[in-house]
PDB file of N, CA and C in Angstrom:
ATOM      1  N   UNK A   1    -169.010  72.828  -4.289  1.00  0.00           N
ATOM      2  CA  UNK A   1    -170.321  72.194  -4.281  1.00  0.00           C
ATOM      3  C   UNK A   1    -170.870  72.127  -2.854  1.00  0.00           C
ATOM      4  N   UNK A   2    -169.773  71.934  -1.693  1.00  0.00           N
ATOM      5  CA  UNK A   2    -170.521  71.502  -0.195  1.00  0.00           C
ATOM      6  C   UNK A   2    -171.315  73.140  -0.177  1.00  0.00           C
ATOM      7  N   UNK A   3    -170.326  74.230  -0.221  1.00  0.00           N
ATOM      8  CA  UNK A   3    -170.700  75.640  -0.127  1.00  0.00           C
ATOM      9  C   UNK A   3    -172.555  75.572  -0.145  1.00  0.00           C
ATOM     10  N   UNK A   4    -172.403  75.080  -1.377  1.00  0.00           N
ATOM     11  CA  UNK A   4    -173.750  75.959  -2.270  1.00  0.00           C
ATOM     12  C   UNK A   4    -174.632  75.079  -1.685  1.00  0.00           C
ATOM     13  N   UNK A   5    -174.638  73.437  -1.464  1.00  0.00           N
ATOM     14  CA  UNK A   5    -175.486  72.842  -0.681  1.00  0.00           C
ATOM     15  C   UNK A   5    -175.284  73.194   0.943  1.00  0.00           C
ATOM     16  N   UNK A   6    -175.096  73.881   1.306  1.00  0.00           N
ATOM     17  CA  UNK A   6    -174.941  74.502   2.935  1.00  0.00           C
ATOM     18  C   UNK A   6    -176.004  75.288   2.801  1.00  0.00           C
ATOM     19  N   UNK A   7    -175.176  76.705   1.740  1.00  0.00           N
ATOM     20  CA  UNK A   7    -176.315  77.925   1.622  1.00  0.00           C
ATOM     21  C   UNK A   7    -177.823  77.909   1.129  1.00  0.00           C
ATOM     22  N   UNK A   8    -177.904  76.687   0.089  1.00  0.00           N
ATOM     23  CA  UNK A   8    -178.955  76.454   0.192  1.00  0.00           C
ATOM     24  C   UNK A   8    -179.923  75.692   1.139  1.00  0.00           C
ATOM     25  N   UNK A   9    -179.147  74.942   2.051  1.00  0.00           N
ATOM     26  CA  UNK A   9    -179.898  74.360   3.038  1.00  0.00           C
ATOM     27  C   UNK A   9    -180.681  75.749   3.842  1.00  0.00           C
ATOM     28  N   UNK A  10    -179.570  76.505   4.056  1.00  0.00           N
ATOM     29  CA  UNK A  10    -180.026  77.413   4.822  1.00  0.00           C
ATOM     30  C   UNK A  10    -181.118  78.252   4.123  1.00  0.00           C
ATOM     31  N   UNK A  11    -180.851  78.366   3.306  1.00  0.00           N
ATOM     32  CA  UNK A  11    -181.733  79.410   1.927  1.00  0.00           C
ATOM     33  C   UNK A  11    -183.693  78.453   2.780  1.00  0.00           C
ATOM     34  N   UNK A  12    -183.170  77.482   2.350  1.00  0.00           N
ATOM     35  CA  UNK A  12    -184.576  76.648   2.586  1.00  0.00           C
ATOM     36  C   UNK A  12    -185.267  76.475   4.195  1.00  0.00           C
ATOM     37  N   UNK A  13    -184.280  76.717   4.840  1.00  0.00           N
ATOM     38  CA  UNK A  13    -184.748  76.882   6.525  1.00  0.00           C
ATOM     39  C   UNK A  13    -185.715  78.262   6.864  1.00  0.00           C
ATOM     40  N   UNK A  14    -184.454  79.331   6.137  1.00  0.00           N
ATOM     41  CA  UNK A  14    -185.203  80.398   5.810  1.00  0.00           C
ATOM     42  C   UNK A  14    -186.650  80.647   5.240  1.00  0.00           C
ATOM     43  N   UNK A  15    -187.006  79.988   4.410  1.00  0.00           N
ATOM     44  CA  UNK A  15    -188.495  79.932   3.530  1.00  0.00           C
ATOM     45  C   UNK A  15    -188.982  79.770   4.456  1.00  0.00           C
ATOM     46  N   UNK A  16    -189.008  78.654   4.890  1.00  0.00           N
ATOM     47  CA  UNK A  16    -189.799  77.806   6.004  1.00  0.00           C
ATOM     48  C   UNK A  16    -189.957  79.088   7.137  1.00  0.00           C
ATOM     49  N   UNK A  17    -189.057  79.299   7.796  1.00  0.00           N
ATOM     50  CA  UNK A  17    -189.598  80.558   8.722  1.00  0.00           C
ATOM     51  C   UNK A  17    -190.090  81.357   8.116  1.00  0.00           C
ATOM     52  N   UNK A  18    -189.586  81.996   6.703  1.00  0.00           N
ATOM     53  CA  UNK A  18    -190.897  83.552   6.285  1.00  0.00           C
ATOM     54  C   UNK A  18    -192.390  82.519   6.252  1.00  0.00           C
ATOM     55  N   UNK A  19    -192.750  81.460   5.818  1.00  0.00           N
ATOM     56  CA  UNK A  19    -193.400  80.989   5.336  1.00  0.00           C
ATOM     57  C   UNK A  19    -194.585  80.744   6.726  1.00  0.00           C
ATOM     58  N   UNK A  20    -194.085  80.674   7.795  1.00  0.00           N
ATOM     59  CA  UNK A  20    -194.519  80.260   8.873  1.00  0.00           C
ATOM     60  C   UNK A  20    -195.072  81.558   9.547  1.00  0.00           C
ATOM     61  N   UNK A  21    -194.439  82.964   9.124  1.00  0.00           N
ATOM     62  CA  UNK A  21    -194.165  84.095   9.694  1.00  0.00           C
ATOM     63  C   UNK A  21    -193.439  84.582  10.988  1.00  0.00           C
ATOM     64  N   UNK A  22    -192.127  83.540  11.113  1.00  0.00           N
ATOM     65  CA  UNK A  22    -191.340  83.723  12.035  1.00  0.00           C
ATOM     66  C   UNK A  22    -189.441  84.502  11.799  1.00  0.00           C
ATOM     67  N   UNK A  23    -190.139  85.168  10.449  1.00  0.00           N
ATOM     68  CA  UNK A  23    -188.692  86.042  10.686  1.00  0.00           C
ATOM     69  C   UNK A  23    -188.255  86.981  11.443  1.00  0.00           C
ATOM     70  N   UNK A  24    -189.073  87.522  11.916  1.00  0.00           N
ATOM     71  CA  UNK A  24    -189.256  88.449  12.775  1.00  0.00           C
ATOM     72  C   UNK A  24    -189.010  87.774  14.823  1.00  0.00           C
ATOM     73  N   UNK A  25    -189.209  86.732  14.908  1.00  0.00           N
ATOM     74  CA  UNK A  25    -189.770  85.840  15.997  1.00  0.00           C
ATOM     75  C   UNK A  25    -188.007  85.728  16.435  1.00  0.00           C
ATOM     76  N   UNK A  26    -187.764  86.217  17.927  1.00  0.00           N
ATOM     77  CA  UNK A  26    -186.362  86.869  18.329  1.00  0.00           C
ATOM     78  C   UNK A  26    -185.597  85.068  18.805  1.00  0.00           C
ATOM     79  N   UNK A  27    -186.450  84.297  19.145  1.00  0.00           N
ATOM     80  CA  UNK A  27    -185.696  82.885  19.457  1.00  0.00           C
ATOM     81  C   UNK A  27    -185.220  82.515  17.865  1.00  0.00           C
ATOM     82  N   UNK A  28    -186.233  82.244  17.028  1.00  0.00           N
ATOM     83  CA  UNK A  28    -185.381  82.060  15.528  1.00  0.00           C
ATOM     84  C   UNK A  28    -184.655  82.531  15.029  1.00  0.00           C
ATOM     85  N   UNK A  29    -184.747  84.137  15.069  1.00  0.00           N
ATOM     86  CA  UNK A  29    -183.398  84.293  14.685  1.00  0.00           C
ATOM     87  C   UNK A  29    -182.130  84.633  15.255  1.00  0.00           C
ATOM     88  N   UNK A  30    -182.576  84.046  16.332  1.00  0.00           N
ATOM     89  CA  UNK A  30    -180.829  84.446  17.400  1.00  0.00           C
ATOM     90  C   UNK A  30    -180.583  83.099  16.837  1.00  0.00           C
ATOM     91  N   UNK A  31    -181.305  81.770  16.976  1.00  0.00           N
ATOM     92  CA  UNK A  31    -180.648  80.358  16.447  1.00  0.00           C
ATOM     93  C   UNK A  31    -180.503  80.433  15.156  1.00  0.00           C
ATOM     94  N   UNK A  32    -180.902  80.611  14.454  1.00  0.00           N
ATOM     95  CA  UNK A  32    -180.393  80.777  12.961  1.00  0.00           C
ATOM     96  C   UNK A  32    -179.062  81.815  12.934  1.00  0.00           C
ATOM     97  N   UNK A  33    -179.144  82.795  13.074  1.00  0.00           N
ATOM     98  CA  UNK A  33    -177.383  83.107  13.501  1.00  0.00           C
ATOM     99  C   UNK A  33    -176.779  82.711  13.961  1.00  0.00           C
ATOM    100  N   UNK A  34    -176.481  81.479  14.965  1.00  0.00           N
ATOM    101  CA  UNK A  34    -175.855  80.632  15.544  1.00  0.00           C
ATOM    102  C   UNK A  34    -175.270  79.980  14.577  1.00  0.00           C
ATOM    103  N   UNK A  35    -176.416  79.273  13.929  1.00  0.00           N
ATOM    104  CA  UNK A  35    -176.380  78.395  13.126  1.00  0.00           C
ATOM    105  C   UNK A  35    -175.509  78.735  12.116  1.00  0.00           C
ATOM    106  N   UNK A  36    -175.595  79.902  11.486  1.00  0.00           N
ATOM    107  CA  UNK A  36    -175.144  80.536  10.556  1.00  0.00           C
ATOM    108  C   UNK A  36    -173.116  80.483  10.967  1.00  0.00           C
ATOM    109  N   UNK A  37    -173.531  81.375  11.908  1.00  0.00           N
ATOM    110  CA  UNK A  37    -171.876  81.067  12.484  1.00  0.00           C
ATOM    111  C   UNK A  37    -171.398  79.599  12.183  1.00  0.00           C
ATOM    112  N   UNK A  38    -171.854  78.611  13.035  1.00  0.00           N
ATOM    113  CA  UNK A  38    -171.681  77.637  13.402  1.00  0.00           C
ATOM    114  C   UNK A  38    -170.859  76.869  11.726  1.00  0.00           C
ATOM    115  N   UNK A  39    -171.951  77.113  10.787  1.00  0.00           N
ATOM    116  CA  UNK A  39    -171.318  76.830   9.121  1.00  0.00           C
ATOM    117  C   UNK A  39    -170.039  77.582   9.087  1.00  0.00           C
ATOM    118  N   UNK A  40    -169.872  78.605   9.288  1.00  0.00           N
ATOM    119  CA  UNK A  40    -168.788  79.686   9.062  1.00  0.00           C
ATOM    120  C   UNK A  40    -167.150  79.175   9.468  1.00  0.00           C
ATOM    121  N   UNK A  41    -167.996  78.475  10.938  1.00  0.00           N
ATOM    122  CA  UNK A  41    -166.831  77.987  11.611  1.00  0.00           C
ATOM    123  C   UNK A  41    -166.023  76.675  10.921  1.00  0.00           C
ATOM    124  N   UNK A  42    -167.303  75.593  10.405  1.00  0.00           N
ATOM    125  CA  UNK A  42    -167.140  74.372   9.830  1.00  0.00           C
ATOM    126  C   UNK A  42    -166.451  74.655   8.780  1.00  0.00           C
ATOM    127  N   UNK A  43    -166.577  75.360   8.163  1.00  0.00           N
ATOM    128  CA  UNK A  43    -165.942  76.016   6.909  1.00  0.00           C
ATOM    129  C   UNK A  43    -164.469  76.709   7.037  1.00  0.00           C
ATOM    130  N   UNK A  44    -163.905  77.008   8.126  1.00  0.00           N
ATOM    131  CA  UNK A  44    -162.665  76.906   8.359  1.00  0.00           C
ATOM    132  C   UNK A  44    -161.743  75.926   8.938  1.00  0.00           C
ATOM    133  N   UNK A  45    -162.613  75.053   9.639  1.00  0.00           N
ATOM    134  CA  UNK A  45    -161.844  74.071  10.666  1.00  0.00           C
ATOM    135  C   UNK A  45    -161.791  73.283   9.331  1.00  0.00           C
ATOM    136  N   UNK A  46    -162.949  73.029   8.081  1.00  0.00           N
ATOM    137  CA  UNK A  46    -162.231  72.253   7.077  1.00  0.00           C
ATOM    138  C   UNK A  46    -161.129  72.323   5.832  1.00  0.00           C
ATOM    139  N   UNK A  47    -161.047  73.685   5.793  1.00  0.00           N
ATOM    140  CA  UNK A  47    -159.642  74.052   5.124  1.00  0.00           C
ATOM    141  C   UNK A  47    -158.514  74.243   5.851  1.00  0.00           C
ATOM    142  N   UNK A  48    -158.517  74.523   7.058  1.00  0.00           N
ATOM    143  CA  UNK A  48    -157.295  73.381   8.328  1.00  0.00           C
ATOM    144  C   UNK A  48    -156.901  72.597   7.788  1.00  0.00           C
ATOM    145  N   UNK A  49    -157.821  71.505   7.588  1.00  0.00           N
ATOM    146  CA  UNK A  49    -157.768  69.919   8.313  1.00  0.00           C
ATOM    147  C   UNK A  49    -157.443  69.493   6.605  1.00  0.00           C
ATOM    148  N   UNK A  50    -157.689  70.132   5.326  1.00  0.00           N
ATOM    149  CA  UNK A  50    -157.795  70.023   3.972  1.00  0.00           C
ATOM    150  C   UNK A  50    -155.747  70.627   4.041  1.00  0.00           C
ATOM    151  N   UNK A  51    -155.581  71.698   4.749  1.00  0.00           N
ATOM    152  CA  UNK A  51    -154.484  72.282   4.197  1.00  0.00           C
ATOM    153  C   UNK A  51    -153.037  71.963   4.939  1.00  0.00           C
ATOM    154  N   UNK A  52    -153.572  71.333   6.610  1.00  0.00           N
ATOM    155  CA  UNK A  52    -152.334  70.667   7.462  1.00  0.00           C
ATOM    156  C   UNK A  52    -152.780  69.019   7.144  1.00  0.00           C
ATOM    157  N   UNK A  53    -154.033  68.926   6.774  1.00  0.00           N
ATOM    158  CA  UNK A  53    -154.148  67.009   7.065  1.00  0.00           C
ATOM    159  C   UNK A  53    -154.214  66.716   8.287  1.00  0.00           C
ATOM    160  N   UNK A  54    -154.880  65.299   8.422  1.00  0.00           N
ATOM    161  CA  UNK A  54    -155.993  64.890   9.784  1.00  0.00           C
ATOM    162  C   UNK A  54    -154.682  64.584  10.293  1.00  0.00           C
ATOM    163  N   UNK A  55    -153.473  64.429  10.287  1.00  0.00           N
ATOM    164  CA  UNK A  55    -152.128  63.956  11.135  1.00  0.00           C
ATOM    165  C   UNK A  55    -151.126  65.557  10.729  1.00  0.00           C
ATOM    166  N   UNK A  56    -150.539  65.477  12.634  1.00  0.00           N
ATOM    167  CA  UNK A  56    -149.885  66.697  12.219  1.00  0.00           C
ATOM    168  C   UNK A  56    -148.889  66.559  13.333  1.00  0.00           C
ATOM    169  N   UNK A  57    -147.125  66.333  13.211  1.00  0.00           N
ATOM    170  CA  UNK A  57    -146.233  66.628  13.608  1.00  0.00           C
ATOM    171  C   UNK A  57    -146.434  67.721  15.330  1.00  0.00           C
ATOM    172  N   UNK A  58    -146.040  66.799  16.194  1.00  0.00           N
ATOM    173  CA  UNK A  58    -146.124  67.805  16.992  1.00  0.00           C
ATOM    174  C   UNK A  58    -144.382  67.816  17.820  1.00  0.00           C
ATOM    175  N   UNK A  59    -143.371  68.903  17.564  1.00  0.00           N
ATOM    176  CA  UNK A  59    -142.323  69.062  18.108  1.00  0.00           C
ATOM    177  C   UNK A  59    -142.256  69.428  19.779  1.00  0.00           C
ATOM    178  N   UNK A  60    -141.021  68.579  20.031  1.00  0.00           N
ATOM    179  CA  UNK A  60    -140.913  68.967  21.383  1.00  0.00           C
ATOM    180  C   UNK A  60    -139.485  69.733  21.370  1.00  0.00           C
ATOM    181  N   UNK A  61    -139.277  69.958  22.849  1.00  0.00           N
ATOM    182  CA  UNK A  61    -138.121  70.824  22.965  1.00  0.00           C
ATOM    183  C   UNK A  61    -136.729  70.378  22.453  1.00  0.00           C
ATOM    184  N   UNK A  62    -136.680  68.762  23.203  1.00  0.00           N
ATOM    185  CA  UNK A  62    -135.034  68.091  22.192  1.00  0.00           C
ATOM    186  C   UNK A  62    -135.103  68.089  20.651  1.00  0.00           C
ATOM    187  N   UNK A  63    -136.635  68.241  19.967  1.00  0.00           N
ATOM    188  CA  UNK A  63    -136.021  68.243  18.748  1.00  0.00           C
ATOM    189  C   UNK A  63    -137.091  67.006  18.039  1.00  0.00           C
ATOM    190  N   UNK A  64    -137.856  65.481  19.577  1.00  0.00           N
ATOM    191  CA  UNK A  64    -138.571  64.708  18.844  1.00  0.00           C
ATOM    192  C   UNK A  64    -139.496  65.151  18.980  1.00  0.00           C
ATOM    193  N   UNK A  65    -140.298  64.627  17.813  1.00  0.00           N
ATOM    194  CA  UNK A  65    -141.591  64.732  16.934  1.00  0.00           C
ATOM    195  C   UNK A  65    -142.304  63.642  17.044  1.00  0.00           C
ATOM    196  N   UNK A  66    -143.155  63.657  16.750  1.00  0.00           N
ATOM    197  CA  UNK A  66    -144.384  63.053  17.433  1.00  0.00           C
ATOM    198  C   UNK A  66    -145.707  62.890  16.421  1.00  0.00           C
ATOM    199  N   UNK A  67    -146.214  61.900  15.839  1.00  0.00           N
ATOM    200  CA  UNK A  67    -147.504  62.111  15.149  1.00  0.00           C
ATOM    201  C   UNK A  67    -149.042  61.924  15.928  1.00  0.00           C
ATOM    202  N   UNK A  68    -149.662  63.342  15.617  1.00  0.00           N
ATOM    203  CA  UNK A  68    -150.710  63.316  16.149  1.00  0.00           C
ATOM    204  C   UNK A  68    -151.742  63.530  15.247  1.00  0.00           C
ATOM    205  N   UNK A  69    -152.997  63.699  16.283  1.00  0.00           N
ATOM    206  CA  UNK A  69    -154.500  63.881  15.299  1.00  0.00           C
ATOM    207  C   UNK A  69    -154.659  65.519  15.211  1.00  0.00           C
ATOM    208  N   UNK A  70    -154.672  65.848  14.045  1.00  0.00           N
ATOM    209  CA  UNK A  70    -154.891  66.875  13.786  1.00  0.00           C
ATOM    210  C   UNK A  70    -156.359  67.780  15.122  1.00  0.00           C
ATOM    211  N   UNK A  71    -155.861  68.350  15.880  1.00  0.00           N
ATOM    212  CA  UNK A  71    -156.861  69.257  16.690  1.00  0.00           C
ATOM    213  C   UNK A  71    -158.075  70.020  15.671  1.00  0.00           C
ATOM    214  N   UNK A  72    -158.036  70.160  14.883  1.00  0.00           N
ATOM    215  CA  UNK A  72    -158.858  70.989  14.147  1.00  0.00           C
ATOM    216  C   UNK A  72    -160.339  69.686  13.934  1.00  0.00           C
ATOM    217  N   UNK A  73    -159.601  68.433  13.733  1.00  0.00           N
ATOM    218  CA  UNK A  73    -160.442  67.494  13.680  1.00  0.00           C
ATOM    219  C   UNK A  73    -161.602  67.093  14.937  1.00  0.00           C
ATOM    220  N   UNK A  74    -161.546  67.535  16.062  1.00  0.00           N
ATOM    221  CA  UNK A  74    -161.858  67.415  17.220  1.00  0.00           C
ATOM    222  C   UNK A  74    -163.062  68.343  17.084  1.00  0.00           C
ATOM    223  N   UNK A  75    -162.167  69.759  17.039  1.00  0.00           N
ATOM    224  CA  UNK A  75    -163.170  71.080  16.917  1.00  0.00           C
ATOM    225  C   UNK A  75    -164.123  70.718  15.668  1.00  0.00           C
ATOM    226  N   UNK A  76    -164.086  70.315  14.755  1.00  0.00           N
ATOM    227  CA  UNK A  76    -164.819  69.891  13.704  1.00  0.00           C
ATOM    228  C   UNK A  76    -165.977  69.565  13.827  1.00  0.00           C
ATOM    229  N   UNK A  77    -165.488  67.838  14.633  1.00  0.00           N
ATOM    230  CA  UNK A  77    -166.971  66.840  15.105  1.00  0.00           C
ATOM    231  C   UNK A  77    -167.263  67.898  15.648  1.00  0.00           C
ATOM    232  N   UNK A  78    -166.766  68.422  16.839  1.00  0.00           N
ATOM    233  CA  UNK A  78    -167.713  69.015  18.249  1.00  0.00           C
ATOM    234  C   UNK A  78    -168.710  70.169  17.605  1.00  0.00           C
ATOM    235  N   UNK A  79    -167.847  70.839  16.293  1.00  0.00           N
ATOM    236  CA  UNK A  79    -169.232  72.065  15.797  1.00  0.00           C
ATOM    237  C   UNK A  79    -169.937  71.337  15.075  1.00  0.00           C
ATOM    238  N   UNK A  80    -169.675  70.355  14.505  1.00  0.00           N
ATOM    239  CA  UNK A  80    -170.935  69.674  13.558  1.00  0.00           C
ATOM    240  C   UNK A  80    -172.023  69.203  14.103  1.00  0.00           C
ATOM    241  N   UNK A  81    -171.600  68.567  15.405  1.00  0.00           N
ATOM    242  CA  UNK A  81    -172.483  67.979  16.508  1.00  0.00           C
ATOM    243  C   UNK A  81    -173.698  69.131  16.882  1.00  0.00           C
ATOM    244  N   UNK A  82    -172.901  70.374  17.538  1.00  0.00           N
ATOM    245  CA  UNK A  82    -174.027  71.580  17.912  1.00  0.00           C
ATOM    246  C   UNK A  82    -174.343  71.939  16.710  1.00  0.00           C
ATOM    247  N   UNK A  83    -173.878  72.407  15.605  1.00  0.00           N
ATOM    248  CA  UNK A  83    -174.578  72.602  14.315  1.00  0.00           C
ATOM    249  C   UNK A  83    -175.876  71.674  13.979  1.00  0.00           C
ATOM    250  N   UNK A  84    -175.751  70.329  14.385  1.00  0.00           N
ATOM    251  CA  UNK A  84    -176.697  69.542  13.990  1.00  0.00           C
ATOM    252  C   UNK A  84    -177.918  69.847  15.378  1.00  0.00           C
ATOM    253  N   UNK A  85    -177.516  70.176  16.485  1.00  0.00           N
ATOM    254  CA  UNK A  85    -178.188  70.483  17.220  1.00  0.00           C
ATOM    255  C   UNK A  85    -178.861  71.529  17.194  1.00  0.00           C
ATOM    256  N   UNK A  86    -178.479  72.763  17.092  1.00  0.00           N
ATOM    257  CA  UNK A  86    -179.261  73.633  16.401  1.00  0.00           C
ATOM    258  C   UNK A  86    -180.052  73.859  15.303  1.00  0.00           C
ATOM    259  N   UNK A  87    -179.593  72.577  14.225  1.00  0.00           N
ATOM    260  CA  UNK A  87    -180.972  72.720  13.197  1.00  0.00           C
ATOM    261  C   UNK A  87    -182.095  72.167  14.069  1.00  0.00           C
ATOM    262  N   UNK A  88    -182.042  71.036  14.639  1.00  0.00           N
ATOM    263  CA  UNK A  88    -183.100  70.533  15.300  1.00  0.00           C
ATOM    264  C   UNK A  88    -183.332  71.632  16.045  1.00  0.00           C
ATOM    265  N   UNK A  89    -182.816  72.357  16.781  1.00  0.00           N
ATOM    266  CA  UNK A  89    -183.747  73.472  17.310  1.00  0.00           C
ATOM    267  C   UNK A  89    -184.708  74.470  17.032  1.00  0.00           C
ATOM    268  N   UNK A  90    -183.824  74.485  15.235  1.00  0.00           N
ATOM    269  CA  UNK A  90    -184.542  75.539  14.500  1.00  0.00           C
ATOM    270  C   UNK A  90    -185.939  74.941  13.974  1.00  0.00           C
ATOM    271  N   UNK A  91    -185.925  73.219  13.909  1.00  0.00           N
ATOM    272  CA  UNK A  91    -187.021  72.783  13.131  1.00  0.00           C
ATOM    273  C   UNK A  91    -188.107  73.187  14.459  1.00  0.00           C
ATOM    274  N   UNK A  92    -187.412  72.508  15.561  1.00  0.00           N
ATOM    275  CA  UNK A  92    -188.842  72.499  16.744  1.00  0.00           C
ATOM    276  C   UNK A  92    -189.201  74.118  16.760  1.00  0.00           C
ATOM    277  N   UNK A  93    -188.133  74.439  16.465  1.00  0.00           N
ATOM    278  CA  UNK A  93    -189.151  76.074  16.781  1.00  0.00           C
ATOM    279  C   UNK A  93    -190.209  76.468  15.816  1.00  0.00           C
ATOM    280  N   UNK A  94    -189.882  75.701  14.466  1.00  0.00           N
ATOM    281  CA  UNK A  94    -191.028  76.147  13.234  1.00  0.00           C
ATOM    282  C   UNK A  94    -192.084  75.249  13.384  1.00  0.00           C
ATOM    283  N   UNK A  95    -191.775  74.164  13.687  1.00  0.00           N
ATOM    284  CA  UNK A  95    -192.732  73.654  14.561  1.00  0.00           C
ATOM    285  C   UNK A  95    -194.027  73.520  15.414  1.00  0.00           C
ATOM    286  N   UNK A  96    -193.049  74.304  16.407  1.00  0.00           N
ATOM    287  CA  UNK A  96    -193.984  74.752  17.608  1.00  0.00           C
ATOM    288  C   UNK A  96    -194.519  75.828  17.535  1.00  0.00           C
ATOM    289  N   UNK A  97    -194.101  76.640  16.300  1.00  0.00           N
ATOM    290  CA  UNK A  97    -194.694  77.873  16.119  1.00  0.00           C
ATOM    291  C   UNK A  97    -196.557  77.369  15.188  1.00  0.00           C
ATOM    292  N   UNK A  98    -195.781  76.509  14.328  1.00  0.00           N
ATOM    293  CA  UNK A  98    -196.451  76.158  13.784  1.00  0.00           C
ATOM    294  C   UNK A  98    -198.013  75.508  14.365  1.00  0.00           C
ATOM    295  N   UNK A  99    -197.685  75.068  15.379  1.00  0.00           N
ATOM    296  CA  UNK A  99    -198.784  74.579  16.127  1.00  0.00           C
ATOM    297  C   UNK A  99    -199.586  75.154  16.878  1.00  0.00           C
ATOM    298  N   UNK A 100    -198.863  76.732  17.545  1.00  0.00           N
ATOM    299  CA  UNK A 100    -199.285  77.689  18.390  1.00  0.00           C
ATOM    300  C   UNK A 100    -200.230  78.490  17.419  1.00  0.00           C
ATOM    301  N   UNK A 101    -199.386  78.548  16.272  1.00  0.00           N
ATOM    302  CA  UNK A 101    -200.244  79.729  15.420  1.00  0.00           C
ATOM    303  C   UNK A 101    -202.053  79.470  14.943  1.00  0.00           C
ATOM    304  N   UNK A 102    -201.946  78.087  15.565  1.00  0.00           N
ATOM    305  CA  UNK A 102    -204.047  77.810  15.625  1.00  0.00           C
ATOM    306  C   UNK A 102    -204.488  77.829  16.762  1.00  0.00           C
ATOM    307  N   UNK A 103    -203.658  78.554  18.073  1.00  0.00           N
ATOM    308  CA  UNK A 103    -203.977  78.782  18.922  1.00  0.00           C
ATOM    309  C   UNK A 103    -204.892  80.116  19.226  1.00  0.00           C
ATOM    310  N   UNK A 104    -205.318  80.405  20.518  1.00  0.00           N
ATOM    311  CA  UNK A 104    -205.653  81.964  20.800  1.00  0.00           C
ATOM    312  C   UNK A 104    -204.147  82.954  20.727  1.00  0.00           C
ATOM    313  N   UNK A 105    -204.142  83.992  20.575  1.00  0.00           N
ATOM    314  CA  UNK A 105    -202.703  84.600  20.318  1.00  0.00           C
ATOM    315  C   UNK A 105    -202.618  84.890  21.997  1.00  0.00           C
ATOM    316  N   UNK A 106    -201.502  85.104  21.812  1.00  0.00           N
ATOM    317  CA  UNK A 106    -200.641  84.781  23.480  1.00  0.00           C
ATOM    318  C   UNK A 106    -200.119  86.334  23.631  1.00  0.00           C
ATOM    319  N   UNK A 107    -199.958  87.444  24.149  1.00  0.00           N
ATOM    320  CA  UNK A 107    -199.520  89.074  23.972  1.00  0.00           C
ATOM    321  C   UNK A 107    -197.981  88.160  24.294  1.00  0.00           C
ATOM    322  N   UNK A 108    -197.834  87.760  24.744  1.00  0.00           N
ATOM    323  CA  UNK A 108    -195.971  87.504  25.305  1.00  0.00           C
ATOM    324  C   UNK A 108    -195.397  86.947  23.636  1.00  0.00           C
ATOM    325  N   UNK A 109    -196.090  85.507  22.930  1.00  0.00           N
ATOM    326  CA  UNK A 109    -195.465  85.236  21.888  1.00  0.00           C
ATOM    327  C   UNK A 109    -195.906  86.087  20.895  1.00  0.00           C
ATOM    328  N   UNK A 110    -196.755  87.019  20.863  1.00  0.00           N
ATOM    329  CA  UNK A 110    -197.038  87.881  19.771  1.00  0.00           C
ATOM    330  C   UNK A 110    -195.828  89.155  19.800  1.00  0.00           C
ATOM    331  N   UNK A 111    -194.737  89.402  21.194  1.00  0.00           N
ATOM    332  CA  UNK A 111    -194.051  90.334  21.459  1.00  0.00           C
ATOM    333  C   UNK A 111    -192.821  89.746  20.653  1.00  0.00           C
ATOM    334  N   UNK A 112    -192.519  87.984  21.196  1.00  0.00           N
ATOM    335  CA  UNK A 112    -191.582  87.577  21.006  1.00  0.00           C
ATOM    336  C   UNK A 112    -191.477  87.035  19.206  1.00  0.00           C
ATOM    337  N   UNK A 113    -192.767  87.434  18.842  1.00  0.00           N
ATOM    338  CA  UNK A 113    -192.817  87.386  17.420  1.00  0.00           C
ATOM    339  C   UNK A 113    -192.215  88.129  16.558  1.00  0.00           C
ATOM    340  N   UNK A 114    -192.405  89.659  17.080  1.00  0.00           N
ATOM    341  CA  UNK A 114    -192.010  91.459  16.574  1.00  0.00           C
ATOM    342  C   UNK A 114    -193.616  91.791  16.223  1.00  0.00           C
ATOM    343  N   UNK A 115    -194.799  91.127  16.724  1.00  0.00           N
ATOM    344  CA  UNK A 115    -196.068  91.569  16.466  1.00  0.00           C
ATOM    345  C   UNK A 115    -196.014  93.210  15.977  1.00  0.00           C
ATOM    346  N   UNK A 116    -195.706  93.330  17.744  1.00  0.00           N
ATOM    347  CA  UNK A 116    -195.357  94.976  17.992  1.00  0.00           C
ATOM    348  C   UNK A 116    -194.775  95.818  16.937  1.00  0.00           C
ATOM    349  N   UNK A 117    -193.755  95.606  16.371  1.00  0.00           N
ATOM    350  CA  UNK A 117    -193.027  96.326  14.909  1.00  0.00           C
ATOM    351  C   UNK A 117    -194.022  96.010  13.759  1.00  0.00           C
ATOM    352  N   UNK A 118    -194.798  95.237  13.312  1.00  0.00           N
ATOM    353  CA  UNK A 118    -195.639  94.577  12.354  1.00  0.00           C
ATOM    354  C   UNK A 118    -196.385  95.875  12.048  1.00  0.00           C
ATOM    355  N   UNK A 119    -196.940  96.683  13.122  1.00  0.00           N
ATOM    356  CA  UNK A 119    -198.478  97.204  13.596  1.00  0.00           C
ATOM    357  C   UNK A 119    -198.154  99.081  13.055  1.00  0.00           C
TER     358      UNK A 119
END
């Protein structure tokens, strides 16, 4: 179930940029592949943390053991954190696109759009 509510989050970020006409637009979609990764990653650090558990034995050389916090848990927060940071990046960019696009057209953001490939 998390899966399908991920992909569809993303499914819906997506709209929003065709919708805006920023699929093409090279800052969105380098962050949306980020982003994309970024799930990819979350999605392994949680079958880790699902398949060793948030506590995990750490051996030393005589032989004692030691209970610790699962490391995967660390890496977790820290990608969820930039994951969450990058949606907010992705919103300000639909955003700000959004606001530019009742502007005069700009030749630099019309490049950084893919104007140029459009034509």
């Amino acid at each position: 179930m998390r899966q399908k509510s991920l992909k569809e989050q993303a499914d819906a970020i997506l709209r929003m940029a065709e919708d805006a006409g920023l699929e093409d637009n090279y800052f969105f979609t380098t962050t949306f592949k980020r982003y994309q990764v970024q799930l990819h990653i979350l999605d392994e650090l949680e079958k880790t943390i699902e398949e060793k558990g948030v506590l995990v034995n750490k051996s030393y050389v005589k032989g004692e053991k030691n209970l610790y916090s699962n490391p995967a848990v660390v890496d977790f927060n820290r990608t969820t954190d930039s994951a969450n940071k990058t949606v907010a990046t992705l919103l300000r960019i639909l955003k700000s696109f959004d606001a530019e696009s009742h502007e005069d057209a700009d030749p630099l953001m019309d490049m950084i759009n893919g104007a140029d490939e459009k034509q």
